[in-house]
Protein backbone atom coordinates (compact mmCIF):
# COMPACT_ATOMS: atom_id res chain seq x y z
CA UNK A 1 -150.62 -56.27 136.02
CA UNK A 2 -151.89 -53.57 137.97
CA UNK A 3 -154.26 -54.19 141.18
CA UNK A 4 -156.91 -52.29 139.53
CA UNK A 5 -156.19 -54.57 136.21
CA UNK A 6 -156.43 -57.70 138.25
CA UNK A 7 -159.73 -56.18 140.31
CA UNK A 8 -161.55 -55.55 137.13
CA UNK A 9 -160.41 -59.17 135.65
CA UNK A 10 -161.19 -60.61 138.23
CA UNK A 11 -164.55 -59.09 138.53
CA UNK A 12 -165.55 -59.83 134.60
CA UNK A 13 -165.02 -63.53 135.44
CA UNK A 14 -166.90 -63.61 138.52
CA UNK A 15 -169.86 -61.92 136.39
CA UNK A 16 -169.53 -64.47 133.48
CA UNK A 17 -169.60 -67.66 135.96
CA UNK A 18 -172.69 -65.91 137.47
CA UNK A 19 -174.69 -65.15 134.82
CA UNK A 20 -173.38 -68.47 133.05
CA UNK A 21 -172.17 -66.94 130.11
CA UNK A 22 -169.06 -68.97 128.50
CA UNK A 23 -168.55 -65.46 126.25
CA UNK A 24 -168.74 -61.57 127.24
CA UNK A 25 -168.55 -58.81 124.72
CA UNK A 26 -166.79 -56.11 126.22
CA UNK A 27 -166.26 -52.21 125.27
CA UNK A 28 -164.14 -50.30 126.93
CA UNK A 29 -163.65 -46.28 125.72
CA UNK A 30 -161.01 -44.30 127.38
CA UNK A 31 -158.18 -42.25 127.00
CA UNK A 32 -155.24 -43.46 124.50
CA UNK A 33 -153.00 -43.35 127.49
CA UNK A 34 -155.38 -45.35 129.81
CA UNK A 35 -153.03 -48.00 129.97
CA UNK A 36 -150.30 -45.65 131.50
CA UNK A 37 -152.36 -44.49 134.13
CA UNK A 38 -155.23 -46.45 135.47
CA UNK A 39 -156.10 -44.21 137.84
CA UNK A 40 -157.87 -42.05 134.76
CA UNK A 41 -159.58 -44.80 133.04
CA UNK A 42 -163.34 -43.95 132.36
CA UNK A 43 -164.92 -47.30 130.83
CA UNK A 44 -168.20 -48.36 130.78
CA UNK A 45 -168.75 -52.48 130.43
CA UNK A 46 -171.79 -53.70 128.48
CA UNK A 47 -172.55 -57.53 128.84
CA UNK A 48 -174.60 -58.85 126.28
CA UNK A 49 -176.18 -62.06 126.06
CA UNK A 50 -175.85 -64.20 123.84
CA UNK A 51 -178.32 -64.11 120.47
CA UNK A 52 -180.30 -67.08 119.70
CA UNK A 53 -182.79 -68.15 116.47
CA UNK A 54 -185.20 -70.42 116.47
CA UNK A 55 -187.19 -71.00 113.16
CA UNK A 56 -190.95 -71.18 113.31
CA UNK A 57 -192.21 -71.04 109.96
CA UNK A 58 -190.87 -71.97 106.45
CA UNK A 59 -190.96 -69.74 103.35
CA UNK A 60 -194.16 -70.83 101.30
CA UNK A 61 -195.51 -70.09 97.69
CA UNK A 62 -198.52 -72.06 96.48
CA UNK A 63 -200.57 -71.82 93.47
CA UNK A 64 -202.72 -73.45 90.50
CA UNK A 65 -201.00 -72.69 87.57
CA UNK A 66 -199.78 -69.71 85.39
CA UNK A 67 -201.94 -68.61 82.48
CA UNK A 68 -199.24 -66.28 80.78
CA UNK A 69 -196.03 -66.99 79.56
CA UNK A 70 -194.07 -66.13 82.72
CA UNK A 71 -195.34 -64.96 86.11
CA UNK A 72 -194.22 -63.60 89.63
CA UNK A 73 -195.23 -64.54 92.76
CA UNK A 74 -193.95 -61.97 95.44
CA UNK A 75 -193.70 -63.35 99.19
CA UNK A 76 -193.58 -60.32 101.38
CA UNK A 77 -191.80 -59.78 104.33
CA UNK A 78 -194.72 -57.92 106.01
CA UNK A 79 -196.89 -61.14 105.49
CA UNK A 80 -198.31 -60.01 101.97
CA UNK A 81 -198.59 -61.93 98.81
CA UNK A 82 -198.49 -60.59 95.25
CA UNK A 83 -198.90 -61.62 91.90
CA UNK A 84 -196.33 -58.89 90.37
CA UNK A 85 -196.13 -60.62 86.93
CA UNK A 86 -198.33 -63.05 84.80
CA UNK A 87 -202.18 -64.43 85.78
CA UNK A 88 -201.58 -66.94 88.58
CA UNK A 89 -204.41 -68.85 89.96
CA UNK A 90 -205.06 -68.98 93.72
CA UNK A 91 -202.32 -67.27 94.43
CA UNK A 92 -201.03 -67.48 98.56
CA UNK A 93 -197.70 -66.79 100.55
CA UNK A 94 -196.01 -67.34 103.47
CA UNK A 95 -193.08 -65.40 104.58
CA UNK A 96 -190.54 -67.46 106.83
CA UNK A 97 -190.47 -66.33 110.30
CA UNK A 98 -187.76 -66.51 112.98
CA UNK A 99 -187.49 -65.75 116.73
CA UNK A 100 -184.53 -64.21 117.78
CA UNK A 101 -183.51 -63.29 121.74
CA UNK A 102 -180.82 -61.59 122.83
CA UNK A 103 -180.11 -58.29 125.15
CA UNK A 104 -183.14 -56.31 125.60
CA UNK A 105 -183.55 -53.16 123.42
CA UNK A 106 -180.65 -53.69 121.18
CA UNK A 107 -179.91 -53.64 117.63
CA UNK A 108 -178.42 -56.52 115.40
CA UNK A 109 -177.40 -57.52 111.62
CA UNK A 110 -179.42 -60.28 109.72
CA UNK A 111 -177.48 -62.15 106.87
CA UNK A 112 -179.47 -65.04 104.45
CA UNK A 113 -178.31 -66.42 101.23
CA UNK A 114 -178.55 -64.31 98.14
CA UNK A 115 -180.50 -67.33 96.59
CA UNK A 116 -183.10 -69.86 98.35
CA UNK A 117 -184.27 -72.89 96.67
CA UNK A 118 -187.74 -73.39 97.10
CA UNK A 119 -188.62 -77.54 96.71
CA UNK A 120 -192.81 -78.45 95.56
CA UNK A 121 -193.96 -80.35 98.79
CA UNK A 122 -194.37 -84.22 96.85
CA UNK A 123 -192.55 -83.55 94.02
CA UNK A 124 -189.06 -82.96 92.29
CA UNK A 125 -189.31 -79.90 90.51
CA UNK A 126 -188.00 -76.61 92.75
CA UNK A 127 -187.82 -72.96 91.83
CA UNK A 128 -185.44 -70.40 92.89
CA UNK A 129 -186.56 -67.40 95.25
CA UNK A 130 -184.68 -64.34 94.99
CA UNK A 131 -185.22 -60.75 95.88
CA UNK A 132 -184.73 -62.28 99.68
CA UNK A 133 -185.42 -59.53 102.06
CA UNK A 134 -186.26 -59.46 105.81
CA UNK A 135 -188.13 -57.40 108.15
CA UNK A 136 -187.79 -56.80 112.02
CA UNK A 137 -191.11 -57.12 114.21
CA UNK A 138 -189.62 -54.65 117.00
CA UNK A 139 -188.39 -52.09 114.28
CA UNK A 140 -190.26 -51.95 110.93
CA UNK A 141 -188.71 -49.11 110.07
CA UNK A 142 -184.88 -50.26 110.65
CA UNK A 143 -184.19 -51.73 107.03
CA UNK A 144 -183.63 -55.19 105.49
CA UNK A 145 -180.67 -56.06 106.85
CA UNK A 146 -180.87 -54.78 110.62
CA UNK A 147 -183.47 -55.71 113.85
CA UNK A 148 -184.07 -54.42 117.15
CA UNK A 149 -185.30 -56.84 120.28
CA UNK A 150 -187.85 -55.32 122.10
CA UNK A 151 -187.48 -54.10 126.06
CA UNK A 152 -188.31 -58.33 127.05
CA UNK A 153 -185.02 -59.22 124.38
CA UNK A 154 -186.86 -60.74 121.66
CA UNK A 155 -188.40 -60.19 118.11
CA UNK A 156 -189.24 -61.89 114.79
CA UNK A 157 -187.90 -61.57 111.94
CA UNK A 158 -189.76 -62.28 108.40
CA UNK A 159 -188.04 -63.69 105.45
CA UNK A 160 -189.98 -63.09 101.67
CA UNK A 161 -188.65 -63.68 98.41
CA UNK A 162 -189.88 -63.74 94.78
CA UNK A 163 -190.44 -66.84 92.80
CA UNK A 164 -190.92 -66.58 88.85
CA UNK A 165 -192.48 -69.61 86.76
CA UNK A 166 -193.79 -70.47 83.69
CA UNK A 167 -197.01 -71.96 82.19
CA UNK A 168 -195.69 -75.33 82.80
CA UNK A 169 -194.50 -75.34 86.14
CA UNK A 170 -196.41 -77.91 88.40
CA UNK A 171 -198.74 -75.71 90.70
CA UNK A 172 -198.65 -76.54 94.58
CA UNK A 173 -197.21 -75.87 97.69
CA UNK A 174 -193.26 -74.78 97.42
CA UNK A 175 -191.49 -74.82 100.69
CA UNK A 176 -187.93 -73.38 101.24
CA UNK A 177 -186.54 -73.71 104.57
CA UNK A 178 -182.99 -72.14 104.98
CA UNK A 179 -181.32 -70.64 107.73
CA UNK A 180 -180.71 -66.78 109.02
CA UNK A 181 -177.44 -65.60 110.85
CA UNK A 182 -177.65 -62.63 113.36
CA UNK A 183 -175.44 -60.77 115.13
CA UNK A 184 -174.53 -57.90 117.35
């Protein structure tokens, strides 16, 4: 190992114990033949912290009853509620909603199950919410599946989903709480 090697190793660690940081995500670019000759390496290191979630809200449905042979109850991620099939009575959603901090002003991948069971709050019958999609507070515009934290390294993240039922589905509160994976 070169001196410069050792410098620069040597120099990661001592930023890790200082920051207190057990992991370090590091990119390097260079020249194919930077390991040759280290006297040419151009590199740039980017330390990011580490992302964390913390849930604040559950996914919510509630309603009376269904006056049609099938209905759909639409939880947006943008905090909406809609009644996309069917006559539902009283009719209200709540999209899930997560807090996620990281590295200020950077980008990141949400993943959720394809499926989330939603349970009625007192009782034993539970429907299944599909259509899952998300949506970043920071970046509105960055998709379903992506989120930016803002120039402080946060944002939330909203969860919604779609429920369908039937005339004889008990009517109340349905809560599904389930959790979100993020990542650089």
């Amino acid at each position: 190992m070169s001196r410069i090697e050792a410098q620069f190793k040597r120099g990661l660690k001592a930023a890790a114990r200082g920051l207190g940081w057990t992991g370090l995500v590091i990119l390097l670019a260079g020249t194919p033949d930077a390991r040759a000759d280290l006297s040419t390496l151009d590199s740039d290191v980017t330390v990011l912290r580490p992302l964390t979630v913390k849930q604040t809200n559950v996914l919510k449905f509630f309603f009376k009853d269904c006056t049609t042979t099938s209905c759909t109850l639409v939880a947006g991620a943008d905090g909406s509620c809609t009644v996309s099939a069917g006559k539902v009575t009283s009719p209200a959603c709540q999209p899930a909603e997560y807090t996620v901090n990281g590295t200020p002003s950077t980008f990141y991948s949400i993943a959720w199950p394809s499926t989330i069971r939603a349970d009625l709050v007192g009782g034993t019958t539970s429907l299944v919410v599909t259509n899952v999609h998300s949506e970043s507070n920071a970046c509105s515009k960055c998709g379903s599946r992506l989120g930016r934290l803002d120039s402080f390294g946060s944002d939330l993240v909203r969860v919604g989903g779609t429920i369908t039922f039937g005339p004889f589905t008990p009517g109340g509160t349905y809560e599904a709480d389930f959790m979100i994976s993020v990542n650089y």
